[in-house]
PDB file of N, CA and C in Angstrom:
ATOM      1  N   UNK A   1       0.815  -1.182   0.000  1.00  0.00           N
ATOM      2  CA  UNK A   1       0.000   0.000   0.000  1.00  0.00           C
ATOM      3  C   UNK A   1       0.868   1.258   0.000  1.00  0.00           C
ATOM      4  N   UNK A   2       1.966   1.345   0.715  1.00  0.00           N
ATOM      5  CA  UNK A   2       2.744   2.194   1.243  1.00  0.00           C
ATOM      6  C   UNK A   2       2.974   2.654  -0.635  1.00  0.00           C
ATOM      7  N   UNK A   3       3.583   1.646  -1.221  1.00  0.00           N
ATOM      8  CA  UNK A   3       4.390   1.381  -2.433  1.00  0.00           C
ATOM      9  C   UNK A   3       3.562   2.407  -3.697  1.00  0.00           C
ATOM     10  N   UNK A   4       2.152   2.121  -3.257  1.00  0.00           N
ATOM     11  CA  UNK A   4       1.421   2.507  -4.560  1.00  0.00           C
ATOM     12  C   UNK A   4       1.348   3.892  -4.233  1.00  0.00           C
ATOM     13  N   UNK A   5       1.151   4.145  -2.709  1.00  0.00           N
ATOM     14  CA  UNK A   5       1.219   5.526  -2.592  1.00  0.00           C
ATOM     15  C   UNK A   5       2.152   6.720  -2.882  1.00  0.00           C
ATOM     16  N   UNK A   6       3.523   6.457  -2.769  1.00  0.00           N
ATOM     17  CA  UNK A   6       4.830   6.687  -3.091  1.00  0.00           C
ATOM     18  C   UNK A   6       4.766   7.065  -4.593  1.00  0.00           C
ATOM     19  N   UNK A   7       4.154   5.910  -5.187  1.00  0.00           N
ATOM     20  CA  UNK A   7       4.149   5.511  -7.053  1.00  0.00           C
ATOM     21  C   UNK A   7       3.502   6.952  -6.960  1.00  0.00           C
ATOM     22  N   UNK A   8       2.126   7.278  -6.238  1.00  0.00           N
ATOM     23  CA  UNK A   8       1.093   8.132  -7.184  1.00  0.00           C
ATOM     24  C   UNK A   8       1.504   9.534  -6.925  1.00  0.00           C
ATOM     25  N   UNK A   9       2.466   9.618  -5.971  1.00  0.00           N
ATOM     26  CA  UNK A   9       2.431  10.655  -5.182  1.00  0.00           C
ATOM     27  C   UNK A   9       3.960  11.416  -6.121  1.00  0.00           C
ATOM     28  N   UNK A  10       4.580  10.439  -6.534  1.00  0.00           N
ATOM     29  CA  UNK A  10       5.816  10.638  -7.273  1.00  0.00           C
ATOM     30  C   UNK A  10       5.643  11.001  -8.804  1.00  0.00           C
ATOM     31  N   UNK A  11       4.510  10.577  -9.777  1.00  0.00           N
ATOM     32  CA  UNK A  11       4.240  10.479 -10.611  1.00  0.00           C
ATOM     33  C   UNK A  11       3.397  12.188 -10.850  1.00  0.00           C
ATOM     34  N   UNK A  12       2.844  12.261  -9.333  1.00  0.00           N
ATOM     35  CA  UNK A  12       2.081  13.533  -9.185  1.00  0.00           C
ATOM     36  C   UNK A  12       3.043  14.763  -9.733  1.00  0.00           C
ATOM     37  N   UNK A  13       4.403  14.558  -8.712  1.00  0.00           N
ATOM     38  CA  UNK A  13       4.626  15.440  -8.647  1.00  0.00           C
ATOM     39  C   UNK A  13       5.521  15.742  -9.885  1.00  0.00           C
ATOM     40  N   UNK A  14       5.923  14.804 -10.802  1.00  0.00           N
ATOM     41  CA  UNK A  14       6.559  15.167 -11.739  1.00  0.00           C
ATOM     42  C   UNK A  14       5.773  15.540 -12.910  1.00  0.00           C
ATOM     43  N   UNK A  15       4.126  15.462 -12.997  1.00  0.00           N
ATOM     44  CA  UNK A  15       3.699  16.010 -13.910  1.00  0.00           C
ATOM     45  C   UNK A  15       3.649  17.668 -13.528  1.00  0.00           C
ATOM     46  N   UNK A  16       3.860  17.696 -12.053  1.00  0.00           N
ATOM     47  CA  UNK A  16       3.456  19.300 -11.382  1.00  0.00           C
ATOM     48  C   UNK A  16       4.663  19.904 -12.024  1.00  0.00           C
ATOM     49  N   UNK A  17       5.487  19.441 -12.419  1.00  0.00           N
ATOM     50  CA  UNK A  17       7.001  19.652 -12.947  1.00  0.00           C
ATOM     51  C   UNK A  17       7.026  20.102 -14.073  1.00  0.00           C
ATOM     52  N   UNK A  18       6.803  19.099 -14.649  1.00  0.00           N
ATOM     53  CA  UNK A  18       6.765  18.905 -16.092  1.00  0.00           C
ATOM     54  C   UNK A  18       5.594  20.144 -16.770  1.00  0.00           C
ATOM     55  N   UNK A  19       4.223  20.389 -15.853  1.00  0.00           N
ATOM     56  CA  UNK A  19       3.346  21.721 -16.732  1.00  0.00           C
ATOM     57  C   UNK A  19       4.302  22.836 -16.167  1.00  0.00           C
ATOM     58  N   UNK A  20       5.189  22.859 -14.716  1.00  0.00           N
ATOM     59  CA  UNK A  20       5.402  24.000 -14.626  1.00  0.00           C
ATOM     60  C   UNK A  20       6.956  24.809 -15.800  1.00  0.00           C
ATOM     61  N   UNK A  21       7.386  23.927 -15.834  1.00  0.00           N
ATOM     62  CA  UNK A  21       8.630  23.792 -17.095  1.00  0.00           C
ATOM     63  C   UNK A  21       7.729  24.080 -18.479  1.00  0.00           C
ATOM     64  N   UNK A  22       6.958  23.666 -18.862  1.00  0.00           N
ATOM     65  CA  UNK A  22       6.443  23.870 -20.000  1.00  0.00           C
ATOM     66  C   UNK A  22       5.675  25.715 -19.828  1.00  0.00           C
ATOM     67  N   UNK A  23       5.417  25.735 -18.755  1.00  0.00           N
ATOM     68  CA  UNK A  23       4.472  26.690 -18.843  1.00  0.00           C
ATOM     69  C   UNK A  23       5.570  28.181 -18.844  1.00  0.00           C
ATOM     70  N   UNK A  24       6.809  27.782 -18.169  1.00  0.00           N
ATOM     71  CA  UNK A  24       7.487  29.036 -18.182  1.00  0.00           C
ATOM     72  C   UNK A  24       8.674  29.324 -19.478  1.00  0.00           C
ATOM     73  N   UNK A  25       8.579  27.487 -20.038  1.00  0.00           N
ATOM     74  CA  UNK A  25       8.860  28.091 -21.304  1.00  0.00           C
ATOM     75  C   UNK A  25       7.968  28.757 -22.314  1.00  0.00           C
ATOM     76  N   UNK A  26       7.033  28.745 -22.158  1.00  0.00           N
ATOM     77  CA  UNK A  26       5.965  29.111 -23.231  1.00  0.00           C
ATOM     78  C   UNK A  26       5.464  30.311 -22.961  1.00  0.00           C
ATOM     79  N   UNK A  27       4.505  30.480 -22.049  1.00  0.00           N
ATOM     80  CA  UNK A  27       3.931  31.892 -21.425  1.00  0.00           C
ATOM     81  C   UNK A  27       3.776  31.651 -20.028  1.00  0.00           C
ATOM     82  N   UNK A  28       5.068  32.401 -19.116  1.00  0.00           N
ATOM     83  CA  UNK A  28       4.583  32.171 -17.761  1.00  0.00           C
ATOM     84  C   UNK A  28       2.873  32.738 -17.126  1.00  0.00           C
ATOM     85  N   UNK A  29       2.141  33.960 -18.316  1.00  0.00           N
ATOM     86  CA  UNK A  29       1.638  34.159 -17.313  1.00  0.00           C
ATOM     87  C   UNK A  29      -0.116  33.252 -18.159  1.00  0.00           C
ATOM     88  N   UNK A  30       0.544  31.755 -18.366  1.00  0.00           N
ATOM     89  CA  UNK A  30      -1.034  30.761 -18.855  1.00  0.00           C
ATOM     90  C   UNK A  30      -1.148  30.086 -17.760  1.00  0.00           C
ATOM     91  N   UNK A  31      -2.116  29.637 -17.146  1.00  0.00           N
ATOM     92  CA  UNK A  31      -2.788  29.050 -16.332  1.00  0.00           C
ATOM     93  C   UNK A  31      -2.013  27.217 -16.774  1.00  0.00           C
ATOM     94  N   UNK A  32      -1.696  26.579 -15.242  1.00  0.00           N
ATOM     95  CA  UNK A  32      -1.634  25.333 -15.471  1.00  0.00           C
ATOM     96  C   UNK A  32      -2.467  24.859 -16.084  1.00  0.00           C
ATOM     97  N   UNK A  33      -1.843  23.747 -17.433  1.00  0.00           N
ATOM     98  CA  UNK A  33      -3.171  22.888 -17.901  1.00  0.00           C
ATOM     99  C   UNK A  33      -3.043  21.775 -18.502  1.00  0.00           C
ATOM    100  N   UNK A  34      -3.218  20.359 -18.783  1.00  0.00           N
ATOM    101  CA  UNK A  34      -2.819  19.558 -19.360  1.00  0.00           C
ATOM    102  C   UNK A  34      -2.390  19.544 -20.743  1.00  0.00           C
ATOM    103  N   UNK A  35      -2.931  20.446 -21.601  1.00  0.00           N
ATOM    104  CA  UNK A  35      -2.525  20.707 -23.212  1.00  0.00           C
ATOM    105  C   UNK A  35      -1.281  21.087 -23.280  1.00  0.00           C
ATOM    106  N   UNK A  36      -0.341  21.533 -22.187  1.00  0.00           N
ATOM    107  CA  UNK A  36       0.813  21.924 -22.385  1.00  0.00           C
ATOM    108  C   UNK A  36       1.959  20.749 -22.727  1.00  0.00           C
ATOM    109  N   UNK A  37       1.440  19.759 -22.168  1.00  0.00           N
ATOM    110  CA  UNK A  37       2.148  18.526 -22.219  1.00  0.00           C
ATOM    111  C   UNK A  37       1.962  17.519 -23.531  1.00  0.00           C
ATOM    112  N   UNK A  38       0.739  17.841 -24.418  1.00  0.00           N
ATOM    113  CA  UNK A  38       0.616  17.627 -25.427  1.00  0.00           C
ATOM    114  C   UNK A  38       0.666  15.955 -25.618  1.00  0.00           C
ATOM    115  N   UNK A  39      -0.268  15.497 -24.669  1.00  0.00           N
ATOM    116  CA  UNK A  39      -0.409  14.199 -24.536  1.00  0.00           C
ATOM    117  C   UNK A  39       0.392  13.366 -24.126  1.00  0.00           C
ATOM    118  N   UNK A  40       1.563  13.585 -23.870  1.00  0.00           N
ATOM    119  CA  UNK A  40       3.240  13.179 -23.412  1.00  0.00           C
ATOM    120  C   UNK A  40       2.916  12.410 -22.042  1.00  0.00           C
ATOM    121  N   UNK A  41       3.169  11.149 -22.285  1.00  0.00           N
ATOM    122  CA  UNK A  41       2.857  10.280 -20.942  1.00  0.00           C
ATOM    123  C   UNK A  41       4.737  10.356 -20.047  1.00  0.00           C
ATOM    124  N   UNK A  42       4.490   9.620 -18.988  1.00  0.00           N
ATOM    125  CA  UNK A  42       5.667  10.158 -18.256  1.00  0.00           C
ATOM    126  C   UNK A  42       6.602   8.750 -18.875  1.00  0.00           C
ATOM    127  N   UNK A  43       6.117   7.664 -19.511  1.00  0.00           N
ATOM    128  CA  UNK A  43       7.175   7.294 -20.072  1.00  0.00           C
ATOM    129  C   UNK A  43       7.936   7.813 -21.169  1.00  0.00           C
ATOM    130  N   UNK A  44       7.408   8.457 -22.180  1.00  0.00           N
ATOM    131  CA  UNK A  44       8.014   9.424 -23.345  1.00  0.00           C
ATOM    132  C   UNK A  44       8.848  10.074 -23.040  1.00  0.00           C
ATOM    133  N   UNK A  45       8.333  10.826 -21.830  1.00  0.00           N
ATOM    134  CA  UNK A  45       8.570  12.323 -21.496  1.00  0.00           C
ATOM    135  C   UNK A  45      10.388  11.421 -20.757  1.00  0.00           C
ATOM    136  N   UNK A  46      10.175  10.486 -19.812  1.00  0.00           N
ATOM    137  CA  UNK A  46      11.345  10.398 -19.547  1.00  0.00           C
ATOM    138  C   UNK A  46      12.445   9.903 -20.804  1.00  0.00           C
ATOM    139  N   UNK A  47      12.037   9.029 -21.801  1.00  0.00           N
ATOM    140  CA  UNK A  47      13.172   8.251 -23.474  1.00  0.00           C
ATOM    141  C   UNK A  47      13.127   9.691 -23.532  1.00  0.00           C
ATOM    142  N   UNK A  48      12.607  11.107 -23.714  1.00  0.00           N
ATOM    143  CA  UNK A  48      13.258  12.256 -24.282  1.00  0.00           C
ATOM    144  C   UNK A  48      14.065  12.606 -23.551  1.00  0.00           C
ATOM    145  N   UNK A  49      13.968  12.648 -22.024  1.00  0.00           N
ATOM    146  CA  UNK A  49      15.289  13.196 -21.633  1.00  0.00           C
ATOM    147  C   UNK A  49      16.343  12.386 -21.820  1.00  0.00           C
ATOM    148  N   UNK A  50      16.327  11.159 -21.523  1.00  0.00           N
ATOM    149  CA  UNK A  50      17.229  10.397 -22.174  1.00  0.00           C
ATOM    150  C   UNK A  50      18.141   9.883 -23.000  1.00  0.00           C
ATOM    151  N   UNK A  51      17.741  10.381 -24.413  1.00  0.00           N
ATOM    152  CA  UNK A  51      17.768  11.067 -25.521  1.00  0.00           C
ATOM    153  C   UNK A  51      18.393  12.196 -25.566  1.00  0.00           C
ATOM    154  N   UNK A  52      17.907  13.451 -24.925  1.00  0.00           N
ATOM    155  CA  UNK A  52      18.653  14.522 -24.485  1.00  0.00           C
ATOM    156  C   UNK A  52      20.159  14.380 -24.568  1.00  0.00           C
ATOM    157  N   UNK A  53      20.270  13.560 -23.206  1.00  0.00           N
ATOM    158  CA  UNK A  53      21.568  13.909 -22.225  1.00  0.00           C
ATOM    159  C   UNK A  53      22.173  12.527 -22.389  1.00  0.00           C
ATOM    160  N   UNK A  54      21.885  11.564 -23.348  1.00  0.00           N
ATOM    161  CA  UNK A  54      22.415  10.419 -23.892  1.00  0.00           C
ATOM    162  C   UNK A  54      23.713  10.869 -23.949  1.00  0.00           C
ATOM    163  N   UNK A  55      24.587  11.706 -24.525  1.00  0.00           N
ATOM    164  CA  UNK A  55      25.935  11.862 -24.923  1.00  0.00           C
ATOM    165  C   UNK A  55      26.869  13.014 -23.987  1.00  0.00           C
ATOM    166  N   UNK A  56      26.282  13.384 -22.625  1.00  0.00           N
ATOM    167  CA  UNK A  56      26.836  14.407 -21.529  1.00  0.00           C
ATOM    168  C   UNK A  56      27.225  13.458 -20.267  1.00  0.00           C
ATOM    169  N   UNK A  57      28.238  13.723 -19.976  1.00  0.00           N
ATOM    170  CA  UNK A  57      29.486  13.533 -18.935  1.00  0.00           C
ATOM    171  C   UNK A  57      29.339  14.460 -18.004  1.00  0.00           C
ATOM    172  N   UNK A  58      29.436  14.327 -16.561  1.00  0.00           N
ATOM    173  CA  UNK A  58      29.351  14.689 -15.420  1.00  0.00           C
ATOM    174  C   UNK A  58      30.853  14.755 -15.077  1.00  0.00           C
ATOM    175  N   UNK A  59      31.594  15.575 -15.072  1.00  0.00           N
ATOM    176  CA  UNK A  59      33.195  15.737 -14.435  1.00  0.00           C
ATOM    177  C   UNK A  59      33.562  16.686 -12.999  1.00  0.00           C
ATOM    178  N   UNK A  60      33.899  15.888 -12.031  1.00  0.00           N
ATOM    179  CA  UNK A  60      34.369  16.389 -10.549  1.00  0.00           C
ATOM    180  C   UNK A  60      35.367  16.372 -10.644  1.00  0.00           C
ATOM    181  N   UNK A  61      36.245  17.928 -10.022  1.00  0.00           N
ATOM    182  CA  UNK A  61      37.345  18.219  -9.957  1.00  0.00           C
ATOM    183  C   UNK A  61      37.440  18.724  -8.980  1.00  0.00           C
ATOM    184  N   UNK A  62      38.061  18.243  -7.920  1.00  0.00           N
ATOM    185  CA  UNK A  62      37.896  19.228  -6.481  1.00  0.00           C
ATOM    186  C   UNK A  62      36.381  18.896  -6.002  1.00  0.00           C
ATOM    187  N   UNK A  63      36.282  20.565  -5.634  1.00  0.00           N
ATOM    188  CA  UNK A  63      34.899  20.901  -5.298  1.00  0.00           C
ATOM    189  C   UNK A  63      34.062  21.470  -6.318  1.00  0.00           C
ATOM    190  N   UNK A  64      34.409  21.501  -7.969  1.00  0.00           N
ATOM    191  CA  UNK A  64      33.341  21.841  -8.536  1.00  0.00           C
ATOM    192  C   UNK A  64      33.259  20.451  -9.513  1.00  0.00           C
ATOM    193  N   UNK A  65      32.048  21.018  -9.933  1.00  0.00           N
ATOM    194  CA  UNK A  65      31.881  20.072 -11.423  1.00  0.00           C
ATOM    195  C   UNK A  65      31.161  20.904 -12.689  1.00  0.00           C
ATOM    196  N   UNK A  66      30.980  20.303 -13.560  1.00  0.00           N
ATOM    197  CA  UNK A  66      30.605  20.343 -14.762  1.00  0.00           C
ATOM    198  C   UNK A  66      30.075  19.244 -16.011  1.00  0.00           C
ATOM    199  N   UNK A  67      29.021  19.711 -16.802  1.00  0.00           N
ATOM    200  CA  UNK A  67      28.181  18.820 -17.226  1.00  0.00           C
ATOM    201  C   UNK A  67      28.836  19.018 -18.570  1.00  0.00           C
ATOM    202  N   UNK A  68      29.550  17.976 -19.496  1.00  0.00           N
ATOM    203  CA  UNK A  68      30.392  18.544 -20.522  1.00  0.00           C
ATOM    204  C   UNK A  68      29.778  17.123 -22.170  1.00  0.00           C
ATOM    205  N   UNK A  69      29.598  17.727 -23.076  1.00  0.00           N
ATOM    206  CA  UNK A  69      29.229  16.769 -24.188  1.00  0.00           C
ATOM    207  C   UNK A  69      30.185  15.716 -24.308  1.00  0.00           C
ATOM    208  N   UNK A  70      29.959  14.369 -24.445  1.00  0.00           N
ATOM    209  CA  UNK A  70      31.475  13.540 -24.375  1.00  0.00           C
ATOM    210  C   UNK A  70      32.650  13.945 -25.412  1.00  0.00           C
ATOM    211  N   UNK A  71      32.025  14.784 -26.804  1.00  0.00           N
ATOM    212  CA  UNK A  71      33.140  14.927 -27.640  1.00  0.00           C
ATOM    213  C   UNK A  71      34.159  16.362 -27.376  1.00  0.00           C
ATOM    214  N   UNK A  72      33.285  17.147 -26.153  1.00  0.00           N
ATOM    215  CA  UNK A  72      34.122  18.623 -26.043  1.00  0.00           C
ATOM    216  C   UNK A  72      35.422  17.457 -24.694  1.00  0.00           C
ATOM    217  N   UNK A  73      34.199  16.617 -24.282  1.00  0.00           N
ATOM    218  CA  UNK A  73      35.565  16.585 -22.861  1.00  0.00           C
ATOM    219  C   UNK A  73      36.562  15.494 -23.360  1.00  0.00           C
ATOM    220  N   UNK A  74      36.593  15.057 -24.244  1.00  0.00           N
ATOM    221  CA  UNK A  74      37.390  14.349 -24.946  1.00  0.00           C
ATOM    222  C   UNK A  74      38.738  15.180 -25.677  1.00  0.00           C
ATOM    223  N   UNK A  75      37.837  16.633 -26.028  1.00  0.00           N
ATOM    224  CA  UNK A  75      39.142  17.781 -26.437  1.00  0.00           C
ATOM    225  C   UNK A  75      40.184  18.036 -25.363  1.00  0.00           C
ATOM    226  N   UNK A  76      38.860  18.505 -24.520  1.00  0.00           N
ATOM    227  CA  UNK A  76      39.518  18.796 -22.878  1.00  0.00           C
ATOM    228  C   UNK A  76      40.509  17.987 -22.666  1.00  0.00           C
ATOM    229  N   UNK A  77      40.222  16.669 -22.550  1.00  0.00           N
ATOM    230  CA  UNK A  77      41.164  15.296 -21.927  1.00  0.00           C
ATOM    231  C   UNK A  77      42.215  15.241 -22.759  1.00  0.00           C
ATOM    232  N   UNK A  78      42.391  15.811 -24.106  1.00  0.00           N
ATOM    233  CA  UNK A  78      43.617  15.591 -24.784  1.00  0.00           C
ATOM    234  C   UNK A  78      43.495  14.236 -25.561  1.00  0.00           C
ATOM    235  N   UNK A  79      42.039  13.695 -25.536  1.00  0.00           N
ATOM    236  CA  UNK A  79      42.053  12.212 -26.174  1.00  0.00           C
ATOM    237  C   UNK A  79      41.961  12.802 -27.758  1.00  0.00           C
ATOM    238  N   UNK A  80      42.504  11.686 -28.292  1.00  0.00           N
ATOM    239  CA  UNK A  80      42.071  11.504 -30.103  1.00  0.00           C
ATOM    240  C   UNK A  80      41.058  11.389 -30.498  1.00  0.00           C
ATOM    241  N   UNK A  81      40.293  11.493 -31.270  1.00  0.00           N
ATOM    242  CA  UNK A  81      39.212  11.212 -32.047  1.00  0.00           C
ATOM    243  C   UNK A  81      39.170  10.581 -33.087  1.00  0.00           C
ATOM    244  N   UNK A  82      39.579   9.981 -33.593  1.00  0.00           N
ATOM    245  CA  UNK A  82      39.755   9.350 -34.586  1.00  0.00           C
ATOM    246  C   UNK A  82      38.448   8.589 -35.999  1.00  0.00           C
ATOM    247  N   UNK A  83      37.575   8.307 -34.808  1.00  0.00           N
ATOM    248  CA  UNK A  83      35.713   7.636 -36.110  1.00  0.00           C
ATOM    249  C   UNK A  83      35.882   9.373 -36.852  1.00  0.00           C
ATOM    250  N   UNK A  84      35.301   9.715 -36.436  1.00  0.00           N
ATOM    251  CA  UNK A  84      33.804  10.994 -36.848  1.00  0.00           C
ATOM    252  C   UNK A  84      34.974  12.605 -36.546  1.00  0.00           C
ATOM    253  N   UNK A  85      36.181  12.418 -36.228  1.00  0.00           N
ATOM    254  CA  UNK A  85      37.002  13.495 -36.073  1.00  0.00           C
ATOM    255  C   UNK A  85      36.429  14.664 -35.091  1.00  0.00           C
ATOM    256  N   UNK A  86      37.255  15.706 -35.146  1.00  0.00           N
ATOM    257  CA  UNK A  86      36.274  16.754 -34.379  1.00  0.00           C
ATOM    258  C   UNK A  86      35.071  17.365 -34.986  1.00  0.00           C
ATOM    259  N   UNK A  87      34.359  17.417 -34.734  1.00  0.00           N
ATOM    260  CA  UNK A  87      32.831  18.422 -35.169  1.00  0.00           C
ATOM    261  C   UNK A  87      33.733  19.746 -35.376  1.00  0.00           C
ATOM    262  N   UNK A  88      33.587  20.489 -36.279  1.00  0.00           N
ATOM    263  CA  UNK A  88      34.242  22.005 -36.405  1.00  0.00           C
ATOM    264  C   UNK A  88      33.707  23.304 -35.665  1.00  0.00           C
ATOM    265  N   UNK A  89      32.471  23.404 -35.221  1.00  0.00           N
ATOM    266  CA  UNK A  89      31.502  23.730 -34.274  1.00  0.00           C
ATOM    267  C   UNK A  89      32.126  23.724 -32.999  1.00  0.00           C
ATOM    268  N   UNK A  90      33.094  22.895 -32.598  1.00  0.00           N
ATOM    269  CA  UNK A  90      33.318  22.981 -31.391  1.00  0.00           C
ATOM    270  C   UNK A  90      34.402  23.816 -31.013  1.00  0.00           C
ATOM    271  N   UNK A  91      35.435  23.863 -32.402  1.00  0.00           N
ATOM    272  CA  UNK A  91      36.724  24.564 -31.964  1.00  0.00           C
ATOM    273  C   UNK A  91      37.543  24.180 -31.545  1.00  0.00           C
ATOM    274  N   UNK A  92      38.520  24.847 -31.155  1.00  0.00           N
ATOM    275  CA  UNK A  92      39.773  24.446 -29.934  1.00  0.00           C
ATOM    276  C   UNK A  92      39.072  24.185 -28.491  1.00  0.00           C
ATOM    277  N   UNK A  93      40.188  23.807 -28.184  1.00  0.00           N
ATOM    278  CA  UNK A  93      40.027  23.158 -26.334  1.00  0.00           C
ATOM    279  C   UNK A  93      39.952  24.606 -25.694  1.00  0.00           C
ATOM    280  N   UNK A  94      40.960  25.737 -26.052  1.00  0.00           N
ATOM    281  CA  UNK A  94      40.211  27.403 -25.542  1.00  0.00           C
ATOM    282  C   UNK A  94      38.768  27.519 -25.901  1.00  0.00           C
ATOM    283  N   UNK A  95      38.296  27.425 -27.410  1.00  0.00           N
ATOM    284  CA  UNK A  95      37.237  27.703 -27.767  1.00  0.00           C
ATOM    285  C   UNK A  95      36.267  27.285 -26.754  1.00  0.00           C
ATOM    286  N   UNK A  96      36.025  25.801 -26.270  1.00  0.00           N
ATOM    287  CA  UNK A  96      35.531  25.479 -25.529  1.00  0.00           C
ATOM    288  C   UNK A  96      35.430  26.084 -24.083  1.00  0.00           C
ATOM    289  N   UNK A  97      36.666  26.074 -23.673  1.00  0.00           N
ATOM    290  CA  UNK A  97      36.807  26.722 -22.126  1.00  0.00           C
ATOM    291  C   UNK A  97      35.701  28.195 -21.973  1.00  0.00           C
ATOM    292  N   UNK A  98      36.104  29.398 -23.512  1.00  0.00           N
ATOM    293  CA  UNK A  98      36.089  29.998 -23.309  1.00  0.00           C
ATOM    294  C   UNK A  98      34.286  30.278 -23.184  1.00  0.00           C
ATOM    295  N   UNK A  99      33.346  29.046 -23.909  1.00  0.00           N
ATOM    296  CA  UNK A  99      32.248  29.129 -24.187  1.00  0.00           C
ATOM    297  C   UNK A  99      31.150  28.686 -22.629  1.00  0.00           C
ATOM    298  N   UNK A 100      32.195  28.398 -21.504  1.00  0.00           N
ATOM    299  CA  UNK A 100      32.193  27.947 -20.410  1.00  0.00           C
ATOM    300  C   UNK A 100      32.094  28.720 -19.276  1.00  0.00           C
ATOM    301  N   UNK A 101      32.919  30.088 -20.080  1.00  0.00           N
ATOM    302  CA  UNK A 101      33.796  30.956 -19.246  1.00  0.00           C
ATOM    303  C   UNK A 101      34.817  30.500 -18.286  1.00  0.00           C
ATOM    304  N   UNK A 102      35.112  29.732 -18.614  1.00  0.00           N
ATOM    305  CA  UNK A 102      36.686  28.967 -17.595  1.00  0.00           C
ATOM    306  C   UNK A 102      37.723  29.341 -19.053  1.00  0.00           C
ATOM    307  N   UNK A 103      39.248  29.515 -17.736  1.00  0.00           N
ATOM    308  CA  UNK A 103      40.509  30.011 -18.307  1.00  0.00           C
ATOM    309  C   UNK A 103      41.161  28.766 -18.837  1.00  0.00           C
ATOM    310  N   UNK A 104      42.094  28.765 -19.634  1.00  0.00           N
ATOM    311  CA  UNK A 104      42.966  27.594 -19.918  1.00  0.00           C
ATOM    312  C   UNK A 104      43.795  27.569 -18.753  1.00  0.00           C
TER     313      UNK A 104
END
């Protein structure tokens, strides 16, 4: 019982999430409403984030971190690339830093 309650109560609150994210991308000042979500069940809604952030790296250094695409922190790291080369979009390893605002 405990279990299902948890389920409904969790499920609640991520749709409370999910209209309020939609709503302040769109027009903060529209009224909560289900059309914002555009039929998007919470399994979708989670394969999109998934999808999303499929190819981002989490890196701790010290006491900070940073959320970095695997092919910029691969510049960073000094690794090769060798399949698919660098994307040209990304630049140098400054280019990057500098799009970060961190120094070399």
């Amino acid at each position: 019982m405990v279990h299902v309650f948890f389920t409904l109560v969790v499920m609640a609150l991520a749709t409370a999430y999910r209209l309020w994210k939609e709503r302040e991308k769109k027009a903060p000042e529209e009224p909560f409403a289900t059309p914002l979500l555009k039929g998007q069940g919470a399994r979708a809604w989670r394969r999109e984030l998934k999808a999303e952030n499929r190819n981002k790296v989490t890196v701790f250094v010290q006491g900070h971190y940073g959320i970095f695409h695997v092919t910029e922190f691969s510049i960073l790291a000094g690794l090769r690339i060798k399949v698919m080369g660098i994307p040209p979009e990304l630049g140098s390893p400054a280019d990057i830093l500098a799009r970060y605002g961190l120094s070399p």
